[in-house]
C-alpha atoms as a PDB file:
ATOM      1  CA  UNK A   1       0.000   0.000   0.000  1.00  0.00           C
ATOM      2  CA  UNK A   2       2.798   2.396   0.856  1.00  0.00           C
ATOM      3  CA  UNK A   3       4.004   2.230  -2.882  1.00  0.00           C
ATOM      4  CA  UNK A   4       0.972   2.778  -4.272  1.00  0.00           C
ATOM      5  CA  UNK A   5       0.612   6.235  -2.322  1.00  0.00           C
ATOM      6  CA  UNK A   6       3.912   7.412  -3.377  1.00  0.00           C
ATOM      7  CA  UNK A   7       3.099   6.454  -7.105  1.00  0.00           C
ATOM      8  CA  UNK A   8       0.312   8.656  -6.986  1.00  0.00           C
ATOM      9  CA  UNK A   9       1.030  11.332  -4.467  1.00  0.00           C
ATOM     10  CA  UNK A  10       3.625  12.651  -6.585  1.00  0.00           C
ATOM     11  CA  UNK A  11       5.726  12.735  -3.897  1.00  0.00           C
ATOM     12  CA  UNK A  12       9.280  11.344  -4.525  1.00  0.00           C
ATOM     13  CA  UNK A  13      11.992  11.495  -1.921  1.00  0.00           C
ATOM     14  CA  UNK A  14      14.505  12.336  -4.293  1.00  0.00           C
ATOM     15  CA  UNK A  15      12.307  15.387  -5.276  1.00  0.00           C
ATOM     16  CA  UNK A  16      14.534  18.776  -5.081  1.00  0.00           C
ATOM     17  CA  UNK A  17      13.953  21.293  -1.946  1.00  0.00           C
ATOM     18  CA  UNK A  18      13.438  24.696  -3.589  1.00  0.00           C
ATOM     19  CA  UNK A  19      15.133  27.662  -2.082  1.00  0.00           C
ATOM     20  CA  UNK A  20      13.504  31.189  -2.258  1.00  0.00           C
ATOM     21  CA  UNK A  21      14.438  34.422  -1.115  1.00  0.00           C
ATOM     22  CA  UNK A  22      10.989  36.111  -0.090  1.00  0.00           C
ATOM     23  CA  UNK A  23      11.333  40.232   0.067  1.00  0.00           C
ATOM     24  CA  UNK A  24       8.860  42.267   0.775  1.00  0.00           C
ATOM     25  CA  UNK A  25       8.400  46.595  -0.565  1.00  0.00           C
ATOM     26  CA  UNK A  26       6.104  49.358  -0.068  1.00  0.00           C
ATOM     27  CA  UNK A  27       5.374  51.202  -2.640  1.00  0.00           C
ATOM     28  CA  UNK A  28       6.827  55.088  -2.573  1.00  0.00           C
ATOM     29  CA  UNK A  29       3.083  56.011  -4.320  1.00  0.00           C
ATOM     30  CA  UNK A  30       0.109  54.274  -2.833  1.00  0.00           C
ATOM     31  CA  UNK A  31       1.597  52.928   0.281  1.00  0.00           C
ATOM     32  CA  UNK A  32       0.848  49.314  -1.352  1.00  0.00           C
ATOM     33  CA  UNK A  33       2.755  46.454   0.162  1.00  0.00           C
ATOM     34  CA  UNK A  34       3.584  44.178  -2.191  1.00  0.00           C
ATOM     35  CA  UNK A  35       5.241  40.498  -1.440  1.00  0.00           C
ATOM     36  CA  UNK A  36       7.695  39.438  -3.846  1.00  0.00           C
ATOM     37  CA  UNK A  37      10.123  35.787  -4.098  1.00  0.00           C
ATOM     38  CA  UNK A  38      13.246  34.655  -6.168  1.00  0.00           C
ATOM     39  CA  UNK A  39      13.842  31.044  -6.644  1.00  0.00           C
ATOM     40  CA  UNK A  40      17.054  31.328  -5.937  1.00  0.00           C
ATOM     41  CA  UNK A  41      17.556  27.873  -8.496  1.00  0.00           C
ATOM     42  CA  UNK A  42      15.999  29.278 -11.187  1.00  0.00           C
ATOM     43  CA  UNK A  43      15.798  33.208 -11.434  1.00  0.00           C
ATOM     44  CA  UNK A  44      19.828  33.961 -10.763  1.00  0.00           C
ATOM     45  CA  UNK A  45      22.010  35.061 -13.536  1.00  0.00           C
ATOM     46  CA  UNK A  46      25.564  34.784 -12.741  1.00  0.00           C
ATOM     47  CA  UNK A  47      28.594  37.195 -12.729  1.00  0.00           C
ATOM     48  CA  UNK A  48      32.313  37.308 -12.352  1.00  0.00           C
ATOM     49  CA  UNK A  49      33.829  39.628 -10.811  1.00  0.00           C
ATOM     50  CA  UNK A  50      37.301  39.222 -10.862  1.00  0.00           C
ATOM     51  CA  UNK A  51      37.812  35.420  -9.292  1.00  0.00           C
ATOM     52  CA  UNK A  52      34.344  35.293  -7.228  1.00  0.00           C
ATOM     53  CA  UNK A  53      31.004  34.403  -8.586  1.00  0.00           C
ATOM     54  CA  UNK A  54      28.386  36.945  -7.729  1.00  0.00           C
ATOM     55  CA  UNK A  55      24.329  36.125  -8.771  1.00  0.00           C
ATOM     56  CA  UNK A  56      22.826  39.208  -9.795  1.00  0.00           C
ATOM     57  CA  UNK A  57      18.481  38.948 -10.125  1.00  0.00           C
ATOM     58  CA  UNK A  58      15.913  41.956 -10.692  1.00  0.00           C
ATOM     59  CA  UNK A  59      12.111  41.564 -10.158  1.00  0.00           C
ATOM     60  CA  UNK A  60       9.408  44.076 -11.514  1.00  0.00           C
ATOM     61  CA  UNK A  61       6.618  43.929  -9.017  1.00  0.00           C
ATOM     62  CA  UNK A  62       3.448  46.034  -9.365  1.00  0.00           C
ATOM     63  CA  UNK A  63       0.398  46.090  -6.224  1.00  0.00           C
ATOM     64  CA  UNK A  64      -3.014  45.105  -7.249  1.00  0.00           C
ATOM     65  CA  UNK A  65      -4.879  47.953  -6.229  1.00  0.00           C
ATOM     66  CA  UNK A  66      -5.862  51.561  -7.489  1.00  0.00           C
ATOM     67  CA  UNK A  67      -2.028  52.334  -7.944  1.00  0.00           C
ATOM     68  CA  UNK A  68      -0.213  50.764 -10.806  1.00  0.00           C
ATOM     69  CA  UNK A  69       3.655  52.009 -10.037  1.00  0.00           C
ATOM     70  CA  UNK A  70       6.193  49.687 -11.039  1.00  0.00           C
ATOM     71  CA  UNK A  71       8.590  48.687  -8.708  1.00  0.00           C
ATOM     72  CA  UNK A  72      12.224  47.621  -9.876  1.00  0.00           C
ATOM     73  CA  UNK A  73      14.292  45.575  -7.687  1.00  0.00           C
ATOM     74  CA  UNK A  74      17.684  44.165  -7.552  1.00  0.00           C
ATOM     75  CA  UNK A  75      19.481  41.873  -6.229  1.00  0.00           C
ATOM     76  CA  UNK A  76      23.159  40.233  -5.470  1.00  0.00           C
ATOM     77  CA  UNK A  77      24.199  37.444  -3.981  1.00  0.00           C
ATOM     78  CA  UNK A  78      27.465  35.184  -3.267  1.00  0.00           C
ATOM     79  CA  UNK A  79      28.014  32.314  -4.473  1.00  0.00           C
ATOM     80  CA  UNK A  80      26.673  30.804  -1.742  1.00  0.00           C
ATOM     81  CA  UNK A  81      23.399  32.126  -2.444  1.00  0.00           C
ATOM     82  CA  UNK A  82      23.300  34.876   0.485  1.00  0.00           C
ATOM     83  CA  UNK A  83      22.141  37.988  -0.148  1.00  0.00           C
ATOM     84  CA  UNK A  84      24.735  40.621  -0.480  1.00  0.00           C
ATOM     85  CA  UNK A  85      22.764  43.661  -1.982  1.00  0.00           C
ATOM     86  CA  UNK A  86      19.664  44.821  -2.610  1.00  0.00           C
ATOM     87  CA  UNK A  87      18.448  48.040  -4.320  1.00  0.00           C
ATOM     88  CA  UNK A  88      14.813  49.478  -5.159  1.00  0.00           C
ATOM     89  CA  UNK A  89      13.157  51.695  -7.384  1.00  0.00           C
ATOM     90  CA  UNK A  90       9.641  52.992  -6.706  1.00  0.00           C
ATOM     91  CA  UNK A  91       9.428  51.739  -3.311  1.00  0.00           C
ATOM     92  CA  UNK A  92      11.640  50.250   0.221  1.00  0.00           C
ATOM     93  CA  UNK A  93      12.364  47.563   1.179  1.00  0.00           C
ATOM     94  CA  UNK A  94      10.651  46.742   4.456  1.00  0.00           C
ATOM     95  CA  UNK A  95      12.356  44.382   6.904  1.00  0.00           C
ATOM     96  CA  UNK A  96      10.714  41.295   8.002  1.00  0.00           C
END
């Protein structure tokens, strides 16, 4: 019975464990907060500088209300996948 629910659950145990970095900004407009997440597997472009690796990401985020202001944000990281810099346009970052 035990195989059968893992053949249809989906569920493997090999499966891999996705890592996001989950920000969150307010826009400078409206006042808007606005959730945002990088998959930090998937949405990080890398960079060298010099010998070191450095992944660089930007997200676009707009609120869902009256106020449609885009907000840019960057990102760096090490190689490691820590965050080493983060930048906004159109809103701040607020700290969790």
């Amino acid at each position: 019975m035990s195989f059968l629910q893992k053949l249809f659950s989906g569920a493997t145990s090999s499966s891999p464990k996705r890592n996001y970095y989950v920000f969150t900004v307010k826009c400078k407009r409206c006042g808007e907060t606005i959730e945002g997440r990088i998959d930090l597997n998937n949405d990080l472009s890398v960079e060298y500088e010099g010998d070191t690796e450095v992944y660089y990401s930007r997200k676009t985020l707009m609120g869902g209300g009256k106020c449609f202001q885009r907000i840019e944000a960057e990102f760096k990281f090490s190689a490691n996948r820590s965050l080493v810099e983060q930048q906004a346009r159109g809103g701040d970052f607020i700290l969790p």
